[in-house]
C-alpha atoms as a PDB file:
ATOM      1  CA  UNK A   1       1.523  33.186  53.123  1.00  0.00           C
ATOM      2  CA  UNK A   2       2.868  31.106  50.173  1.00  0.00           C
ATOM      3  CA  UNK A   3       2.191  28.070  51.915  1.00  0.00           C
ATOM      4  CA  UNK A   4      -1.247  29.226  51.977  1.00  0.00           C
ATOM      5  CA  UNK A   5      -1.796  29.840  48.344  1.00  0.00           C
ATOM      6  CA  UNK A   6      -0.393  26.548  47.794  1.00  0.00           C
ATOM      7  CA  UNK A   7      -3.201  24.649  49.997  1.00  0.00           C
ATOM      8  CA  UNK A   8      -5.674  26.680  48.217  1.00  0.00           C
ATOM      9  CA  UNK A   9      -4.904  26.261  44.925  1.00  0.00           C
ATOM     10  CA  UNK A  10      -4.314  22.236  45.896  1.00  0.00           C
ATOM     11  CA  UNK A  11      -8.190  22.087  47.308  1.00  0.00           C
ATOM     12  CA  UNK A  12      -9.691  23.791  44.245  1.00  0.00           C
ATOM     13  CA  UNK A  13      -8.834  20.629  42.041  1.00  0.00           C
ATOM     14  CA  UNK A  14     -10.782  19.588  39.631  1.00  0.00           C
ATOM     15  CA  UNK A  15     -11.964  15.868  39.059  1.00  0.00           C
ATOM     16  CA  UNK A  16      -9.093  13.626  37.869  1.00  0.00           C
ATOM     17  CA  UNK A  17      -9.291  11.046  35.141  1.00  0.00           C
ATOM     18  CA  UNK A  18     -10.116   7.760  37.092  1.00  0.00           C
ATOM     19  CA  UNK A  19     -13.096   9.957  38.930  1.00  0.00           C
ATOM     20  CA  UNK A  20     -14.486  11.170  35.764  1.00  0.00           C
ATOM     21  CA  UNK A  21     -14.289   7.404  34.092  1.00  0.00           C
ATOM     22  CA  UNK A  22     -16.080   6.186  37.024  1.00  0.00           C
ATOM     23  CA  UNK A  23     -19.054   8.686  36.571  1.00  0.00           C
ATOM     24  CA  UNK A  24     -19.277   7.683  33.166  1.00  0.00           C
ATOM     25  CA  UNK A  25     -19.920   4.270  33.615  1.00  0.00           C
ATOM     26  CA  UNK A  26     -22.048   4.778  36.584  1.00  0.00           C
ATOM     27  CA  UNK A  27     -24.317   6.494  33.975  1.00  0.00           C
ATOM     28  CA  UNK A  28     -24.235   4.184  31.231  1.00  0.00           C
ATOM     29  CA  UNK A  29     -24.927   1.312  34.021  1.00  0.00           C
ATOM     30  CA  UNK A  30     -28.214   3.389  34.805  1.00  0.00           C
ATOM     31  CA  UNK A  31     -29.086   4.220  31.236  1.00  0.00           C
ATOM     32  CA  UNK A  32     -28.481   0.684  30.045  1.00  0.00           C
ATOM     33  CA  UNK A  33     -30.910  -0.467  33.210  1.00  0.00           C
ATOM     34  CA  UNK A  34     -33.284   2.282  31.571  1.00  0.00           C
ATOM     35  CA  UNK A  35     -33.223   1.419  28.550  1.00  0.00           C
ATOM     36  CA  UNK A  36     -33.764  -2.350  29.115  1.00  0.00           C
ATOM     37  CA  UNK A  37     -36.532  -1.497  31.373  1.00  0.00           C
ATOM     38  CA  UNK A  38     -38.136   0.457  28.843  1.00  0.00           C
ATOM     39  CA  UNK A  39     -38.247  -2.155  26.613  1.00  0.00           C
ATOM     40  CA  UNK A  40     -39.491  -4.827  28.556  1.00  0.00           C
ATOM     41  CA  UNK A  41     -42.787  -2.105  29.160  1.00  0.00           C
ATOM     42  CA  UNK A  42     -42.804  -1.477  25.575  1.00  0.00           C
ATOM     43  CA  UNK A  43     -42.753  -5.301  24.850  1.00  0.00           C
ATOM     44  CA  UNK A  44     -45.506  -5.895  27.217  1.00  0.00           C
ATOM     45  CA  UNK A  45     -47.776  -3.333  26.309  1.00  0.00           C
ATOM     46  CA  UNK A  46     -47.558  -4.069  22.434  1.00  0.00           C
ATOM     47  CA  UNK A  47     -48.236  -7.738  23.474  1.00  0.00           C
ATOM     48  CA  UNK A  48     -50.823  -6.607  26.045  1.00  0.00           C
ATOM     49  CA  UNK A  49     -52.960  -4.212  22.800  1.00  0.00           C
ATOM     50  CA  UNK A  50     -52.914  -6.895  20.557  1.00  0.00           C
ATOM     51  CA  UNK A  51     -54.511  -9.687  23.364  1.00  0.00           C
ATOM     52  CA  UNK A  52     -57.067  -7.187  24.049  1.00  0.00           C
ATOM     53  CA  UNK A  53     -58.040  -6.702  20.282  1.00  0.00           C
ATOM     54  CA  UNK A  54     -57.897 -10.524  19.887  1.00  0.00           C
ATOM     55  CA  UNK A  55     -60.010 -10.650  23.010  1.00  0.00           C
ATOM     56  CA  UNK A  56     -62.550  -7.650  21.983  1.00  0.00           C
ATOM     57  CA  UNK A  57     -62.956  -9.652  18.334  1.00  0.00           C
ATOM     58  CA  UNK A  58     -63.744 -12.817  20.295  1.00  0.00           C
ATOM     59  CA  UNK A  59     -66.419 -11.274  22.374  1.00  0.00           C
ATOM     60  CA  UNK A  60     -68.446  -9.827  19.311  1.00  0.00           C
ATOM     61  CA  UNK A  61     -67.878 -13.154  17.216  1.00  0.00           C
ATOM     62  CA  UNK A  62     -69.489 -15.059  20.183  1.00  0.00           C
ATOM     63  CA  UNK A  63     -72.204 -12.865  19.901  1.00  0.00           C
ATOM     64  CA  UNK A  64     -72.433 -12.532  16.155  1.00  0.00           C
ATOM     65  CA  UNK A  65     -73.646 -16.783  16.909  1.00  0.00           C
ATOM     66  CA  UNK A  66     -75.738 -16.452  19.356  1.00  0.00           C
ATOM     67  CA  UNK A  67     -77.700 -13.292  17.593  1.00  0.00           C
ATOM     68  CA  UNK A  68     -77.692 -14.663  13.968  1.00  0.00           C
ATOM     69  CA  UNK A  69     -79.215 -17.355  12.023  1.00  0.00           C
ATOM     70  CA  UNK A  70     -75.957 -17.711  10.246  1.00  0.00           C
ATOM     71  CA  UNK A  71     -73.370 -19.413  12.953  1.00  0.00           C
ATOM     72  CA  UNK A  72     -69.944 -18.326  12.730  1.00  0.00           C
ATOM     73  CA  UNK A  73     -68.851 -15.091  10.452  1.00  0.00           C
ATOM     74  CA  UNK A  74     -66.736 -15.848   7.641  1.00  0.00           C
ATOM     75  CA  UNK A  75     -65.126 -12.938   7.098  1.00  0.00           C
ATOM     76  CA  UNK A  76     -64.388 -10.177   9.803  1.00  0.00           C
ATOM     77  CA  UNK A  77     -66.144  -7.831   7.742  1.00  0.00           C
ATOM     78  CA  UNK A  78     -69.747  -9.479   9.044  1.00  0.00           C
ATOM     79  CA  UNK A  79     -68.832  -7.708  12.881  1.00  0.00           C
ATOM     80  CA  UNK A  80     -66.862  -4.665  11.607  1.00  0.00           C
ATOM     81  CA  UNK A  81     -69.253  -3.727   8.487  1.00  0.00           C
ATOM     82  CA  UNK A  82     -72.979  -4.785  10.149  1.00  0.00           C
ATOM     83  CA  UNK A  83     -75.030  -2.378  11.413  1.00  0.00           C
ATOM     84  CA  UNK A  84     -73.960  -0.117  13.807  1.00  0.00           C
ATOM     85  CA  UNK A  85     -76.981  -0.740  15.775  1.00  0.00           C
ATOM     86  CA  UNK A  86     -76.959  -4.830  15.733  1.00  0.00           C
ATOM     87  CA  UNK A  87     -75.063  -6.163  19.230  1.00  0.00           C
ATOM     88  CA  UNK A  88     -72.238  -7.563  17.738  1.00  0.00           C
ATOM     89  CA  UNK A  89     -71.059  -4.421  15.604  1.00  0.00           C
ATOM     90  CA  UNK A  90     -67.003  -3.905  15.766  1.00  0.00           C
ATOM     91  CA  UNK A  91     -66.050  -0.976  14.370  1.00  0.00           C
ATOM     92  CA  UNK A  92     -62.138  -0.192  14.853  1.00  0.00           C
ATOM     93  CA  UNK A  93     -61.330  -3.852  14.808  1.00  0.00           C
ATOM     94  CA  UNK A  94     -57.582  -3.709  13.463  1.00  0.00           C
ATOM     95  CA  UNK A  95     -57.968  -7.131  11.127  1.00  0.00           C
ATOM     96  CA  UNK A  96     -54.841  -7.566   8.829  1.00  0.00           C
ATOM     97  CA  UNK A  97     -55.822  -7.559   4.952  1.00  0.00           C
ATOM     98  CA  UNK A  98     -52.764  -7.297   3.378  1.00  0.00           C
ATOM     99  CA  UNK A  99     -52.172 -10.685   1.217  1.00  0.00           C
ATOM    100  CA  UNK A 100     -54.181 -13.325   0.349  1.00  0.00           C
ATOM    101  CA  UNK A 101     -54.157 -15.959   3.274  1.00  0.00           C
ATOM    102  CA  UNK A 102     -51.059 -15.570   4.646  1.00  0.00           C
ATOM    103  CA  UNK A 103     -50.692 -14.963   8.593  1.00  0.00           C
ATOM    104  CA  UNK A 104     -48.816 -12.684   9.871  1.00  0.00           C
ATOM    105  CA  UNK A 105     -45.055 -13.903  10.212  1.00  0.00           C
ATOM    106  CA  UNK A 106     -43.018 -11.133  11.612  1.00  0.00           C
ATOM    107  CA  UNK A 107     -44.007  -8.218  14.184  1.00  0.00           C
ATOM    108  CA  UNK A 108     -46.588  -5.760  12.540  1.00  0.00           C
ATOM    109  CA  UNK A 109     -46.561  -2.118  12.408  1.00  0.00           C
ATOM    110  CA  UNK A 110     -49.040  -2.287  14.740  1.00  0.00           C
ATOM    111  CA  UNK A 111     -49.444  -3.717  17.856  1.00  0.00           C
ATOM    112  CA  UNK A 112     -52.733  -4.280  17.947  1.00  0.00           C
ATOM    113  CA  UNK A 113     -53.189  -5.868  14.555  1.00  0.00           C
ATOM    114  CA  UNK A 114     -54.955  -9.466  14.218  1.00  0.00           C
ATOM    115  CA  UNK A 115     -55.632 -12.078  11.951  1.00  0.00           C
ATOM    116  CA  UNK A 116     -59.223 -13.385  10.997  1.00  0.00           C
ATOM    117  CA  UNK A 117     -59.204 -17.768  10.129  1.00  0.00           C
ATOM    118  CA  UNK A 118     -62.534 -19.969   9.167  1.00  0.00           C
ATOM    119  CA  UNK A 119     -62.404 -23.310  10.792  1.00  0.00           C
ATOM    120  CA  UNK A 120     -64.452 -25.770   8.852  1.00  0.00           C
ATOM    121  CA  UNK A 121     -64.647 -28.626   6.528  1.00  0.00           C
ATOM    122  CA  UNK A 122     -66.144 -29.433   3.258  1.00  0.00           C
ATOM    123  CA  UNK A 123     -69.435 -31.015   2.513  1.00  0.00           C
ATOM    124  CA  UNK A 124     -67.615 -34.346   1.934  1.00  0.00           C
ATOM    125  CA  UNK A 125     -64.533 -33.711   2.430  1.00  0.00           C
ATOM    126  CA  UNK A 126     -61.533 -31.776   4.587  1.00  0.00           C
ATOM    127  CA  UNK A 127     -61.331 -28.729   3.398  1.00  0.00           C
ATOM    128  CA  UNK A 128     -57.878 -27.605   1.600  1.00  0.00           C
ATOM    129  CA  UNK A 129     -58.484 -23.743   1.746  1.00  0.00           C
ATOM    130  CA  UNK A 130     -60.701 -21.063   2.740  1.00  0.00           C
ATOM    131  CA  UNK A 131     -62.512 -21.559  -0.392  1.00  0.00           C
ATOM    132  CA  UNK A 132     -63.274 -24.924   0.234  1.00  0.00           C
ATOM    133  CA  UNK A 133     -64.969 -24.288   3.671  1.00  0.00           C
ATOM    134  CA  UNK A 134     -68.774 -24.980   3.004  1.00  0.00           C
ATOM    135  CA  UNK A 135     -69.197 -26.222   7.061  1.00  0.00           C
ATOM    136  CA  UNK A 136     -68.152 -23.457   9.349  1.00  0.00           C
ATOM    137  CA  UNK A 137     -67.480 -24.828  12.836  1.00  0.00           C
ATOM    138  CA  UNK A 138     -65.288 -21.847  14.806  1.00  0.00           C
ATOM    139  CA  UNK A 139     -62.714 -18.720  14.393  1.00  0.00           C
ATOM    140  CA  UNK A 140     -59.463 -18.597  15.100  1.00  0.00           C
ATOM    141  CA  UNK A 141     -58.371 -14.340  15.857  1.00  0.00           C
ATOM    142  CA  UNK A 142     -54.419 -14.091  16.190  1.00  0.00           C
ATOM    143  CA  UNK A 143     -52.464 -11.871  17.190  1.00  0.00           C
ATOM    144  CA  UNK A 144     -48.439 -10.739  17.769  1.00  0.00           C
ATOM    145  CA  UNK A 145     -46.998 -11.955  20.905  1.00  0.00           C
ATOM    146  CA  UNK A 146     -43.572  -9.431  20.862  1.00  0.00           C
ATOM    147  CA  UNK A 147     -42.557 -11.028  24.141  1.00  0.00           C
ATOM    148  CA  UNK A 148     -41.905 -14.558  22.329  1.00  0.00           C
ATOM    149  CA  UNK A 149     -41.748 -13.311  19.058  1.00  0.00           C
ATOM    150  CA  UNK A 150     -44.398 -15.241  17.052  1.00  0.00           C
ATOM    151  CA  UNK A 151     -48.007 -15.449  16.130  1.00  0.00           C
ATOM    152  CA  UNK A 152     -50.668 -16.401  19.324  1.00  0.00           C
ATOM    153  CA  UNK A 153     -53.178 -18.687  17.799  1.00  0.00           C
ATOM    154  CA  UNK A 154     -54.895 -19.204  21.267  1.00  0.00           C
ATOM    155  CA  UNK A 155     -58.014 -17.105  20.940  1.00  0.00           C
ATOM    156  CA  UNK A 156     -60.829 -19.153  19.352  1.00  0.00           C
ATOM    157  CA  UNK A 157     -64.348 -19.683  19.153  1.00  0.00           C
ATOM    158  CA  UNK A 158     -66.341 -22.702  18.544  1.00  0.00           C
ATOM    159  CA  UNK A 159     -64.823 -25.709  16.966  1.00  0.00           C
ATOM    160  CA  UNK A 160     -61.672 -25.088  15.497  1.00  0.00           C
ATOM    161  CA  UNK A 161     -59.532 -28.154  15.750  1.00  0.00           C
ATOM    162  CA  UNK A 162     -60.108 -32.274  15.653  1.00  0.00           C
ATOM    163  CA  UNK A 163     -62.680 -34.506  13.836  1.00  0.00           C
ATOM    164  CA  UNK A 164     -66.067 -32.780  13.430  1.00  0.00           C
ATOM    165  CA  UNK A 165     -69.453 -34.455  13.669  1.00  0.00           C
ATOM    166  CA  UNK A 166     -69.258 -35.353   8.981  1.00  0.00           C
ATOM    167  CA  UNK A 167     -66.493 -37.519  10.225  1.00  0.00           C
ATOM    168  CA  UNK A 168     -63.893 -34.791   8.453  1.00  0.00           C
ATOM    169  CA  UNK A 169     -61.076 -33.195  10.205  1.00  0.00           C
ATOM    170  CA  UNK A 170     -61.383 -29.587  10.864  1.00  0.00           C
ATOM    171  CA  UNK A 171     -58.482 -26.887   9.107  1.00  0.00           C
ATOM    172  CA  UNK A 172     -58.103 -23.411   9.791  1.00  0.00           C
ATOM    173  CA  UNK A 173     -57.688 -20.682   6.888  1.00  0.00           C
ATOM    174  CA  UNK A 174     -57.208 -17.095   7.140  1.00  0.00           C
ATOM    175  CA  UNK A 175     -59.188 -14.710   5.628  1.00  0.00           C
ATOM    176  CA  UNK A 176     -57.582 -11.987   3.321  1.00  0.00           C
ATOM    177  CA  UNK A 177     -59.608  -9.180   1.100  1.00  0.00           C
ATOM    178  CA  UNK A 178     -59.681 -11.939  -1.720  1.00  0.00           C
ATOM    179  CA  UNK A 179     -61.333 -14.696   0.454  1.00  0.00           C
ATOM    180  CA  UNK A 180     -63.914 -12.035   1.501  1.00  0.00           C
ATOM    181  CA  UNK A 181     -64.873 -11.337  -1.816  1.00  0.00           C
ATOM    182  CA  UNK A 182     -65.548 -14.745  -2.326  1.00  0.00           C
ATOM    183  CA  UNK A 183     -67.391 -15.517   0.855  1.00  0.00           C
ATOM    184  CA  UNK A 184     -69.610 -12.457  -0.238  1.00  0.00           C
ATOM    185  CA  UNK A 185     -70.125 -13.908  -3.653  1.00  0.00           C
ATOM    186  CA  UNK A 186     -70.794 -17.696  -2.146  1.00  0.00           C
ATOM    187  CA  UNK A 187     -73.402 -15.678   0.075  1.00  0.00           C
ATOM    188  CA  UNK A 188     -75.075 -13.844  -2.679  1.00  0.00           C
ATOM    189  CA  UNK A 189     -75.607 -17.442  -4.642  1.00  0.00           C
ATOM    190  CA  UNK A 190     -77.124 -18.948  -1.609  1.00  0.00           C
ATOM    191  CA  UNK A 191     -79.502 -16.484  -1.056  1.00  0.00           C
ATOM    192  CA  UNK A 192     -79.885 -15.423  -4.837  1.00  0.00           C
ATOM    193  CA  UNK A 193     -81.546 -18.866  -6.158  1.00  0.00           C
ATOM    194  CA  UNK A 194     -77.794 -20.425  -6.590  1.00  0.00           C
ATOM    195  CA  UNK A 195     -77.053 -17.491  -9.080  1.00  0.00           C
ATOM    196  CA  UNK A 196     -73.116 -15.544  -8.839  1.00  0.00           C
ATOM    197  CA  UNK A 197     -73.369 -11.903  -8.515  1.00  0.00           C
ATOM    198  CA  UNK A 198     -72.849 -10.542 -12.024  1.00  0.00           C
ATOM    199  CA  UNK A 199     -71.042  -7.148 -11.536  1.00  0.00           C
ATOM    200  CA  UNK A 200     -68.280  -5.612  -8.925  1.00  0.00           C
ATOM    201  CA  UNK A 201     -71.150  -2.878  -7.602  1.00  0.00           C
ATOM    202  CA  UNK A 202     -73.890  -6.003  -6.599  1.00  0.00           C
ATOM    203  CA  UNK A 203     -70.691  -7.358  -4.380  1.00  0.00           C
ATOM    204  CA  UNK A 204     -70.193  -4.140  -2.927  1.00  0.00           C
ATOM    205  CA  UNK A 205     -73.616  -2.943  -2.549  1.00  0.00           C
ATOM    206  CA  UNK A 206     -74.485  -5.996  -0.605  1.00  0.00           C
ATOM    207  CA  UNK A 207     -75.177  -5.923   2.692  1.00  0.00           C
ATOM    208  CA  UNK A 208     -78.286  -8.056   3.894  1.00  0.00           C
ATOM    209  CA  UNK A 209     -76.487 -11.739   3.724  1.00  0.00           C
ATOM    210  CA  UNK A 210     -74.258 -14.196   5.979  1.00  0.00           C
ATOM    211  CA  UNK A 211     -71.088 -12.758   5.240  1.00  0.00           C
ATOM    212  CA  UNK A 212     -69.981  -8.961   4.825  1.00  0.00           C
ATOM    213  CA  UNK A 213     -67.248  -7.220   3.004  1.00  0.00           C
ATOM    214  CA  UNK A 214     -64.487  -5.343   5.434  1.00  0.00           C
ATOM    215  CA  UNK A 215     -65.503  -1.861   6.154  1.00  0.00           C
ATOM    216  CA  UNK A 216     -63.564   0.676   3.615  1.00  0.00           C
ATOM    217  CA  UNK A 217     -62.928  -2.522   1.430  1.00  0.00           C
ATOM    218  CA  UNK A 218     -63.253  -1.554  -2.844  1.00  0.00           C
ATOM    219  CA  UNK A 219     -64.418  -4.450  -5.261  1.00  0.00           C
ATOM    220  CA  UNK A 220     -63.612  -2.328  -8.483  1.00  0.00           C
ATOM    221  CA  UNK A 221     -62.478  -3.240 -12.116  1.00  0.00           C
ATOM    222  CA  UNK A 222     -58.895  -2.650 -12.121  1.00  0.00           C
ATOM    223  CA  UNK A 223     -55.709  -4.230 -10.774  1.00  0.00           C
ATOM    224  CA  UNK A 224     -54.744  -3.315  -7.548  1.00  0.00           C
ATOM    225  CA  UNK A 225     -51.378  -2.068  -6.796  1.00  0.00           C
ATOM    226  CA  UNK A 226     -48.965  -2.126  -3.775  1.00  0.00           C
ATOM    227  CA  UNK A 227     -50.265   1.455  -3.145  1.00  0.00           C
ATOM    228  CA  UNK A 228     -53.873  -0.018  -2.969  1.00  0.00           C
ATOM    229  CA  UNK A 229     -53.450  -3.535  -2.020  1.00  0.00           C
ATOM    230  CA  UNK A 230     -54.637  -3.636   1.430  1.00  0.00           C
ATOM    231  CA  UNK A 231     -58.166  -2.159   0.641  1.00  0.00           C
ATOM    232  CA  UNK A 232     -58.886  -3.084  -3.330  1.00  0.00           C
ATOM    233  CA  UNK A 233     -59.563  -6.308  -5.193  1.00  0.00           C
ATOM    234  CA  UNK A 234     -60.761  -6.768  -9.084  1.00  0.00           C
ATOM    235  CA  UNK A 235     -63.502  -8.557 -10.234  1.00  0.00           C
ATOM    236  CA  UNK A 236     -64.066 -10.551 -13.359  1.00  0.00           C
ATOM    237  CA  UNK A 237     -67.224 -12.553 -14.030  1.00  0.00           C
ATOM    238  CA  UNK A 238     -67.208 -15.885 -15.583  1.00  0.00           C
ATOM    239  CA  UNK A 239     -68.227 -15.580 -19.535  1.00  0.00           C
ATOM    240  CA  UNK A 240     -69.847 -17.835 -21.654  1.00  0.00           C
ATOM    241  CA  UNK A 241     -67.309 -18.078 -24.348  1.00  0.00           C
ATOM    242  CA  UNK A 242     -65.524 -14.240 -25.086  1.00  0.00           C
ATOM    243  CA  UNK A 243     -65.194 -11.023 -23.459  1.00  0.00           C
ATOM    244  CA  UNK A 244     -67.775  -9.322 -25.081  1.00  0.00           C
ATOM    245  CA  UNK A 245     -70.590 -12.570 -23.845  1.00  0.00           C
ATOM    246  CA  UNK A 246     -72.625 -11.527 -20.408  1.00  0.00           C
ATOM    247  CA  UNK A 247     -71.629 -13.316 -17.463  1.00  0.00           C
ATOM    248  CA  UNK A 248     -72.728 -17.052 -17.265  1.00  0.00           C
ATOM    249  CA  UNK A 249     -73.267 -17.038 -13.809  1.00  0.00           C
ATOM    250  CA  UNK A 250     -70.633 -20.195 -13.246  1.00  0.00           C
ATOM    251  CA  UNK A 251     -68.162 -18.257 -11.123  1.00  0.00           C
ATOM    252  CA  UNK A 252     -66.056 -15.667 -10.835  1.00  0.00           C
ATOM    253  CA  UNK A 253     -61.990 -14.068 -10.384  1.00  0.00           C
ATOM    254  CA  UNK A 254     -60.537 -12.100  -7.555  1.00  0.00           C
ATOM    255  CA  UNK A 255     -57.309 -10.154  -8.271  1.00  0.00           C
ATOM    256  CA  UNK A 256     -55.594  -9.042  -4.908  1.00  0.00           C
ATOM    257  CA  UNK A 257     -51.895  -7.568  -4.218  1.00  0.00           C
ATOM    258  CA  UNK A 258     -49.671 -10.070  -3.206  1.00  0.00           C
ATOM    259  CA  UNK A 259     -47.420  -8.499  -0.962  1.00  0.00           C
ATOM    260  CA  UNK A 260     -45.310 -12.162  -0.389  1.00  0.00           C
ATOM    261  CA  UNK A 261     -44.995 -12.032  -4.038  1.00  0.00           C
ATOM    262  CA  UNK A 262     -44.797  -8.035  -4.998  1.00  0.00           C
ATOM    263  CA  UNK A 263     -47.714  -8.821  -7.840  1.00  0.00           C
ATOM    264  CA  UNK A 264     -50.690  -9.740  -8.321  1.00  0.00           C
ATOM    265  CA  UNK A 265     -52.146 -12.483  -7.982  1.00  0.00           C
ATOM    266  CA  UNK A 266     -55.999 -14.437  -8.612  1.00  0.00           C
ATOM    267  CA  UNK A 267     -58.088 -16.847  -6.688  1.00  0.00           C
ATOM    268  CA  UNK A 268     -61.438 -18.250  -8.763  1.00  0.00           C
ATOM    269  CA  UNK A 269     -64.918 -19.162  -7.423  1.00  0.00           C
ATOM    270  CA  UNK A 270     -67.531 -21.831  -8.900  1.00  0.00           C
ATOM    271  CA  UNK A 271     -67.164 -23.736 -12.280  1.00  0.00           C
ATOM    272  CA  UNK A 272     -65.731 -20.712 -14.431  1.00  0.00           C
ATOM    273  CA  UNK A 273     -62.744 -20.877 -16.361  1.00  0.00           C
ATOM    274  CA  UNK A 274     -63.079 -17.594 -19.007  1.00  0.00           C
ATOM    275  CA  UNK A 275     -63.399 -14.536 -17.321  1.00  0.00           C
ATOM    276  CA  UNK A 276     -64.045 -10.851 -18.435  1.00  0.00           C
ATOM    277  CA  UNK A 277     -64.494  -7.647 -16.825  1.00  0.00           C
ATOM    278  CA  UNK A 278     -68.202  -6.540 -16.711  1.00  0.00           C
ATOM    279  CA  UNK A 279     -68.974  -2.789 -16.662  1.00  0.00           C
ATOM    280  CA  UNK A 280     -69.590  -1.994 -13.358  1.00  0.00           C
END
């Protein structure tokens, strides 16, 4: 009978040490394959969102040519602030604003965020920034391959590299909330009898030219801040000699949020070099 109890007891052991070490890294094995598995999806997917948004922007730029008397957009804000009844209207379109014209360098918040660049040249000249584009030839939409780690500059449309037909080689800049401004205010004095739009509301307000201002974008009269930097640029008018002169028409200034700098920072338009702050 003790014999018995002894054999029981014996087979109602629990696991030993060297068992219960073995289940434990069994289970980090399969949580480590997890894991790694998981992220490899994630990657993929985050890589796959922002292709299709490049793609999708691609798509209604193409169409933006082939429907318009203008050629090539220059700024997104001519497919994602048109008419929601026009063919080429992109409403949703994640474009990055944030800086001036500075691409995006390390793995956005979100996945499906892409950048906006002009391709072009000057008149008689290469160009040497966005400002300086006054022949648009193609766009160049980018967006964040996670996979590799780095900005994919492979989705374009029309020209965007080489010599173009001026005999002038072609450069790509991107287009940030301050270059918009000034693509709107270029537009305005093409169509306007070469005269600079005056006031902050006329840049807003317009809508019936070549180039558009991003949808929920402010032109307003104050200093943006980091708060506000993504959506809100200043505007100052050139002046004939002080502040309290109208505007000349001879140009403008853009204040934007730097965000590579923490500050802001200006960009100018046309032939003005005094600026002031009209009313509206």
């Amino acid at each position: 009978m003790v014999l018995k109890n002894i054999k029981a007891k014996q087979g109602s052991r629990g696991f030993t040490i060297v068992e219960l070490l073995v289940v434990i890294v069994v289970i980090g094995i399969l949580a480590a394959i997890t894991i790694v598995s998981y992220t490899g999806i994630t990657t993929k997917a985050n890589t796959a969102a922002g292709q299709s948004e490049a793609n999708a922007a691609a798509a209604k730029i193409n169409i933006y040519s082939v429907d318009t008397a203008y050629g090539m957009p220059t700024t997104y804000g001519s497919i994602n602030n048109s008419s929601s009844n026009t063919s080429y209207y992109a409403a949703g379109i994640n474009f990055t604003t944030a800086s001036n014209n500075v691409a995006m360098s390390t793995k956005p918040a979100q996945p499906d965020a892409i950048d906006f660049s002009l391709c072009g040249t000057a008149s008689a000249a290469a160009a040497t920034s966005y400002a300086t584009i006054t022949v648009p030839t193609g766009v160049k939409i980018a967006y964040w391959d996670q996979g590799l780690g780095s900005l994919n500059t492979n989705t374009s449309i029309g020209i965007t590299s080489g010599t173009y037909t001026n005999g002038y080689n072609i450069t790509c800049y991107k287009v940030g909330l301050a270059e918009a401004t000034i693509a709107v205010a270029r537009a305005m004095y093409n169509e306007n009898s070469s005269t600079w739009p005056a006031t902050a509301a006329s840049i807003q307000a317009n809508t019936a030219s070549s180039a558009k201002l991003a949808a929920g974008m402010t032109v307003g009269l104050v200093n943006p801040t980091s708060g506000n930097g993504t959506t809100t640029v200043k505007f100052e008018c050139g002046s004939a000699v002080a502040a309290t002169s109208p505007c000349n028409n001879t140009g403008g200034r853009i204040t934007f949020w730097d965000y590579g700098a923490g500050a802001v920072a200006t960009v100018t338009y046309g032939s003005a070099t005094n600026f002031w702050t009209p009313a509206s």
